[in-house]
C-alpha atoms as a PDB file:
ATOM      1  CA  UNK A   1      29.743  20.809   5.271  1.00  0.00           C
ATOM      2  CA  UNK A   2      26.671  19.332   7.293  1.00  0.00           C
ATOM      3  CA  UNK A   3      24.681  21.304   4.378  1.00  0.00           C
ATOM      4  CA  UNK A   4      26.516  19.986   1.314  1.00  0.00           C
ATOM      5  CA  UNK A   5      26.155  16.246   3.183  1.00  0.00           C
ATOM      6  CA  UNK A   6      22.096  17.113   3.729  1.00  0.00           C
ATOM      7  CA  UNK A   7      21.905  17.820   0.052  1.00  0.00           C
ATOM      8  CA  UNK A   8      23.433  14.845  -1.640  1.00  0.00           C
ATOM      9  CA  UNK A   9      21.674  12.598   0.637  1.00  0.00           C
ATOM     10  CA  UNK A  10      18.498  14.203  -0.223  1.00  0.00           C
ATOM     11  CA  UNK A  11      19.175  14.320  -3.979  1.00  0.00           C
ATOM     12  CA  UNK A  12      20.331  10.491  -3.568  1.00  0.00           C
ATOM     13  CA  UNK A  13      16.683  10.108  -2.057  1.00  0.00           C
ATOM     14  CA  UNK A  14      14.762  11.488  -4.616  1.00  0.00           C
ATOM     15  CA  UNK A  15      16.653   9.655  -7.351  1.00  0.00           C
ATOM     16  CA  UNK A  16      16.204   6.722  -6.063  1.00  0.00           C
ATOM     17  CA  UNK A  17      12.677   7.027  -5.191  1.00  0.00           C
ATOM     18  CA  UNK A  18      12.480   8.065  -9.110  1.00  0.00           C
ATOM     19  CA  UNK A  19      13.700   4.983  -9.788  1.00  0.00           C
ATOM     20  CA  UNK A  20      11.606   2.645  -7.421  1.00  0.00           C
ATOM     21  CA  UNK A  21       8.385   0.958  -9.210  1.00  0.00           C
ATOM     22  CA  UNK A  22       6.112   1.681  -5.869  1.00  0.00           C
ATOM     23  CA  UNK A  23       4.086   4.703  -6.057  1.00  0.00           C
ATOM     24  CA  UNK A  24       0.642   5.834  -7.624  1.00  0.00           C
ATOM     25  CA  UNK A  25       0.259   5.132 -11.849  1.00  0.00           C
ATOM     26  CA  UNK A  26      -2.634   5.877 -13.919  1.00  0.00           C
ATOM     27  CA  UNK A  27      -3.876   3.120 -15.864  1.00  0.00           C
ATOM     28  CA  UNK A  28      -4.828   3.807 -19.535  1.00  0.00           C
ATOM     29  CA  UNK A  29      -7.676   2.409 -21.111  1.00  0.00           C
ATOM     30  CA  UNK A  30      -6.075   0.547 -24.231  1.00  0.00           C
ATOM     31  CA  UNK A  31      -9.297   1.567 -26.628  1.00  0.00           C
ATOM     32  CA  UNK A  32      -9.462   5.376 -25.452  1.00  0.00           C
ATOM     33  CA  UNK A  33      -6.296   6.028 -24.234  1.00  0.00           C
ATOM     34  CA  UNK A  34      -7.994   7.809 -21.719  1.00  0.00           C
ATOM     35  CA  UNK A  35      -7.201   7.371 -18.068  1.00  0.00           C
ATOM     36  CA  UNK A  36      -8.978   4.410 -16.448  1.00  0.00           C
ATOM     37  CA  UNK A  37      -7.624   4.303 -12.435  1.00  0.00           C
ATOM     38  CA  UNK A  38      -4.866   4.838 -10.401  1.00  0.00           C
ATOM     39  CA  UNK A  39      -3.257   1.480  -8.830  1.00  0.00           C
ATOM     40  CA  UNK A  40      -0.993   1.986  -5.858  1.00  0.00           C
ATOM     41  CA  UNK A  41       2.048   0.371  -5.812  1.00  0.00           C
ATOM     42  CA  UNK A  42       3.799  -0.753  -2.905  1.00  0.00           C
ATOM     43  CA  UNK A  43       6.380  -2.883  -0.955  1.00  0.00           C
ATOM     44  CA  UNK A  44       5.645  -5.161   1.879  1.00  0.00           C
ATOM     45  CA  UNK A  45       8.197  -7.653   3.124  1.00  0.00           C
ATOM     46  CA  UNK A  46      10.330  -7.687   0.262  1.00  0.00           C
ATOM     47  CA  UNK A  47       7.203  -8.016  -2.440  1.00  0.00           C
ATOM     48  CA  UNK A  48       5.537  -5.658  -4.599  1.00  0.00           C
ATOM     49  CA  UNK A  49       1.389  -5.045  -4.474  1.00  0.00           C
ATOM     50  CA  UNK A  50      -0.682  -2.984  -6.503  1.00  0.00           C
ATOM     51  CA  UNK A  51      -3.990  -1.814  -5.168  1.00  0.00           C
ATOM     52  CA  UNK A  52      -6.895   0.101  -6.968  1.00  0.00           C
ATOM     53  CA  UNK A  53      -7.297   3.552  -5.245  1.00  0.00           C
ATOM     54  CA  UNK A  54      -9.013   5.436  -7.865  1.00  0.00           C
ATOM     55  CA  UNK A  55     -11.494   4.959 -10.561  1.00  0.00           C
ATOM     56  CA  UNK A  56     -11.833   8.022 -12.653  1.00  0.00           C
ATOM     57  CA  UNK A  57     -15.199   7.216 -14.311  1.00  0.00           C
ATOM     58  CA  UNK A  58     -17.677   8.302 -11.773  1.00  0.00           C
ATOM     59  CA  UNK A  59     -20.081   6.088 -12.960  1.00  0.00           C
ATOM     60  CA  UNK A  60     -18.226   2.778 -11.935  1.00  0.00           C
ATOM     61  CA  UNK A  61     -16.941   3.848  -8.780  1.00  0.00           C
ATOM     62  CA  UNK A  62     -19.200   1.325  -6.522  1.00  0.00           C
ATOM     63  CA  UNK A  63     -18.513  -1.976  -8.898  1.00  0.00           C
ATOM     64  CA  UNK A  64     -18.105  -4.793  -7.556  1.00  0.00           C
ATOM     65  CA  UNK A  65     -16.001  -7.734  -9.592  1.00  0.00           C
ATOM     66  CA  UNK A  66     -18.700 -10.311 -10.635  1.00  0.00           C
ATOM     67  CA  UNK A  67     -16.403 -11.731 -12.544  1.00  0.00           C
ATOM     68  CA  UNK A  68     -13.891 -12.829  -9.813  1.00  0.00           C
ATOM     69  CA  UNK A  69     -13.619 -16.113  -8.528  1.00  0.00           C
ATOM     70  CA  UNK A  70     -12.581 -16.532  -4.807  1.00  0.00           C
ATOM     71  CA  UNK A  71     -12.020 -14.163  -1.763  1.00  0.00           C
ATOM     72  CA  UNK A  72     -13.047 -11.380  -4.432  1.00  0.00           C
ATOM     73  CA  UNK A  73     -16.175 -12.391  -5.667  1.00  0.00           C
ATOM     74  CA  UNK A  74     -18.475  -9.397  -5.701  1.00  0.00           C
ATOM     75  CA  UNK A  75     -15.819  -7.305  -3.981  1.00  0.00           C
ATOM     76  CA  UNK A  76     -15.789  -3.635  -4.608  1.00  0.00           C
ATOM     77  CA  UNK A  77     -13.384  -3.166  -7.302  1.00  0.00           C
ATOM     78  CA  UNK A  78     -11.818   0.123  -5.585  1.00  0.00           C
ATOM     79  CA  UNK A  79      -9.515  -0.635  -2.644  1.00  0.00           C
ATOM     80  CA  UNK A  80      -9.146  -4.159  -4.603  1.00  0.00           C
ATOM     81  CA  UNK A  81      -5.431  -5.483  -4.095  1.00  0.00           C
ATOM     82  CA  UNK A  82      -5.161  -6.906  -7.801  1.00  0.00           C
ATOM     83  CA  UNK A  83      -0.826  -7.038  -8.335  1.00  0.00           C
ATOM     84  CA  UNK A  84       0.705  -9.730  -5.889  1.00  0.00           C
ATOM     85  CA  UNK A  85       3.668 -11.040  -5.476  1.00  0.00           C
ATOM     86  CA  UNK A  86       5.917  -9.688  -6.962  1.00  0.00           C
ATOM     87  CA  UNK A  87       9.598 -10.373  -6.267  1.00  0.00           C
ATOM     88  CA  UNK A  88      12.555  -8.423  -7.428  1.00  0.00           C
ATOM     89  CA  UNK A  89      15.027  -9.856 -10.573  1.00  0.00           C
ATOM     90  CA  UNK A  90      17.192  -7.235 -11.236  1.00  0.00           C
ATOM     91  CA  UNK A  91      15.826  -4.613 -13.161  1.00  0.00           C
ATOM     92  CA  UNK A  92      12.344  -6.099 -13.115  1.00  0.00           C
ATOM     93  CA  UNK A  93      10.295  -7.233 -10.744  1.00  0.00           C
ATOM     94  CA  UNK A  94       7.779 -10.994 -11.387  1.00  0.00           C
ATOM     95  CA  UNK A  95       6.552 -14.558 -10.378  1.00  0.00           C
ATOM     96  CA  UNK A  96       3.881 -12.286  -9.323  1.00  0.00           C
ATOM     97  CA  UNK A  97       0.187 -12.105 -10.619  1.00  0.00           C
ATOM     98  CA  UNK A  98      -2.000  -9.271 -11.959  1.00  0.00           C
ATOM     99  CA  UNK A  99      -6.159  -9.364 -11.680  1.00  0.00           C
ATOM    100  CA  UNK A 100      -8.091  -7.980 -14.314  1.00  0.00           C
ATOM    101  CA  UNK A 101     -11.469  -7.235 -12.515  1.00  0.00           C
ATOM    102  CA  UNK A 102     -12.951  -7.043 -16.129  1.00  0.00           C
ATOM    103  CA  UNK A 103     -12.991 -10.755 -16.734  1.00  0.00           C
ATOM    104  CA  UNK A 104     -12.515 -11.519 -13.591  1.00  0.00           C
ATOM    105  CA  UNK A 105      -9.088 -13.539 -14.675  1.00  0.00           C
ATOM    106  CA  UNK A 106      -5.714 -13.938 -13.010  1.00  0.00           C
ATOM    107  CA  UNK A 107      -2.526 -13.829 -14.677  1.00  0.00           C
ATOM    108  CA  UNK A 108       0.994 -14.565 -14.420  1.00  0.00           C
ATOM    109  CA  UNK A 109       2.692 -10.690 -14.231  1.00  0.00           C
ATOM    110  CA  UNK A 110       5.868  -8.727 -14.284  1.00  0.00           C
ATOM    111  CA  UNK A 111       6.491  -5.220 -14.158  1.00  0.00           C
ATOM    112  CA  UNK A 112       9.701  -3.274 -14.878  1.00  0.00           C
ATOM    113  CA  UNK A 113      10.852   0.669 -15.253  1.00  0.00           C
ATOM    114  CA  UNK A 114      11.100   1.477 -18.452  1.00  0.00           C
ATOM    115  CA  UNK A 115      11.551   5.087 -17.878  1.00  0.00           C
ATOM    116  CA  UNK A 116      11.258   7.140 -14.417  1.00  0.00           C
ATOM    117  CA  UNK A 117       7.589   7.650 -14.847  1.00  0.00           C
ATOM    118  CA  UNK A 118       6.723   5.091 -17.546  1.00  0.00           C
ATOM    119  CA  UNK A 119       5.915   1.405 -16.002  1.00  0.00           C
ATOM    120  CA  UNK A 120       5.683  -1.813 -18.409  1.00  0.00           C
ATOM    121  CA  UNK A 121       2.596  -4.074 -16.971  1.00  0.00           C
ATOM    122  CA  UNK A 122       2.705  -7.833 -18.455  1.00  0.00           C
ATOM    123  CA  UNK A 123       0.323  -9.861 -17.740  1.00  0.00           C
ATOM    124  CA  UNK A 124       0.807 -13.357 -19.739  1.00  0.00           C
ATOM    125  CA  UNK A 125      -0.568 -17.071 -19.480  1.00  0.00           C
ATOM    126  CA  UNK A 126       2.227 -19.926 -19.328  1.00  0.00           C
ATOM    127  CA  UNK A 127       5.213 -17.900 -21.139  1.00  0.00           C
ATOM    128  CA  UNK A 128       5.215 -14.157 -21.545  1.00  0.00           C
ATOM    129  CA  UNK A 129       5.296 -13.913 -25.042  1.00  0.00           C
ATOM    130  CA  UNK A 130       1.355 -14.815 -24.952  1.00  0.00           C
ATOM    131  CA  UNK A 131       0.006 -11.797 -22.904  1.00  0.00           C
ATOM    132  CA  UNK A 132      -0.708  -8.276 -23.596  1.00  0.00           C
ATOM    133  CA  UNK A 133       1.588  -5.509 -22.022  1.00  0.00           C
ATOM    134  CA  UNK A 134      -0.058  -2.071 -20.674  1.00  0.00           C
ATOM    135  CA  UNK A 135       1.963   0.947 -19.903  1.00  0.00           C
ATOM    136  CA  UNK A 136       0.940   3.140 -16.991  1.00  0.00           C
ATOM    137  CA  UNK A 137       2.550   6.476 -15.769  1.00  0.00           C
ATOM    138  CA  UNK A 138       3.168   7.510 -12.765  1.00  0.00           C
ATOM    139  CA  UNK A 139       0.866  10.312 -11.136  1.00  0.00           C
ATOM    140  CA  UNK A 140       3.197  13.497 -10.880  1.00  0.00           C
END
């Protein structure tokens, strides 16, 4: 019995975790398709972060955003917190923001499951039907 109870909570465990948004995803480069990073996502007090832990181009490992305004002006780019905020809605979590160290801009930004290892990334100005949507996957 103590086995059978061990082994749903476990498989309750994993499918949730399935289900949860925090984790590691690989970014893809919307001109390549090729990988571009590998943001970590994670919870703290009820909010969801995103940090930069991996930059797969070798090349611009040791960037630093130029482009940012603020406490991350010429920051390194890896280790760079650049999801914040987030708040859970149901199936989706927003009133966050999302960073793109590229231009240096912030946006408004909500993220939702759209499969178990398939994330939808919005990033939008004012409403969310003027923004541009990313899909990263989650790193098996």
């Amino acid at each position: 019995m103590k086995f059978l109870i061990a082994s749903i909570f476990l498989m309750l465990n994993v499918t949730l975790h399935a289900q949860s948004v925090t984790g590691k995803w690989q970014t893809i480069d919307d001109e390549t398709g090729k990988v571009r990073s590998v943001v970590e996502i994670y919870s703290d007090n009820g909010k969801v972060f995103g940090k930069i832990i991996e930059i797969t181009d070798k090349s611009r490992q040791d960037r630093l955003c130029e482009a940012c305004t603020g406490a991350n002006k010429d920051k390194p780019i890896l280790g760079m917190v650049i999801i914040k905020d987030l708040e859970k809605d149901d199936d989706e979590w927003e009133d966050g923001t999302i960073l793109d160290p590229e231009s240096g801009k912030v946006y408004k930004c909500y993220i939702t499951l759209e499969e178990t290892n398939k994330l939808k990334v919005r990033g939008f100005i004012g409403f969310s039907l003027l923004g541009r949507t990313q899909y990263w996957t989650r790193v098996q």
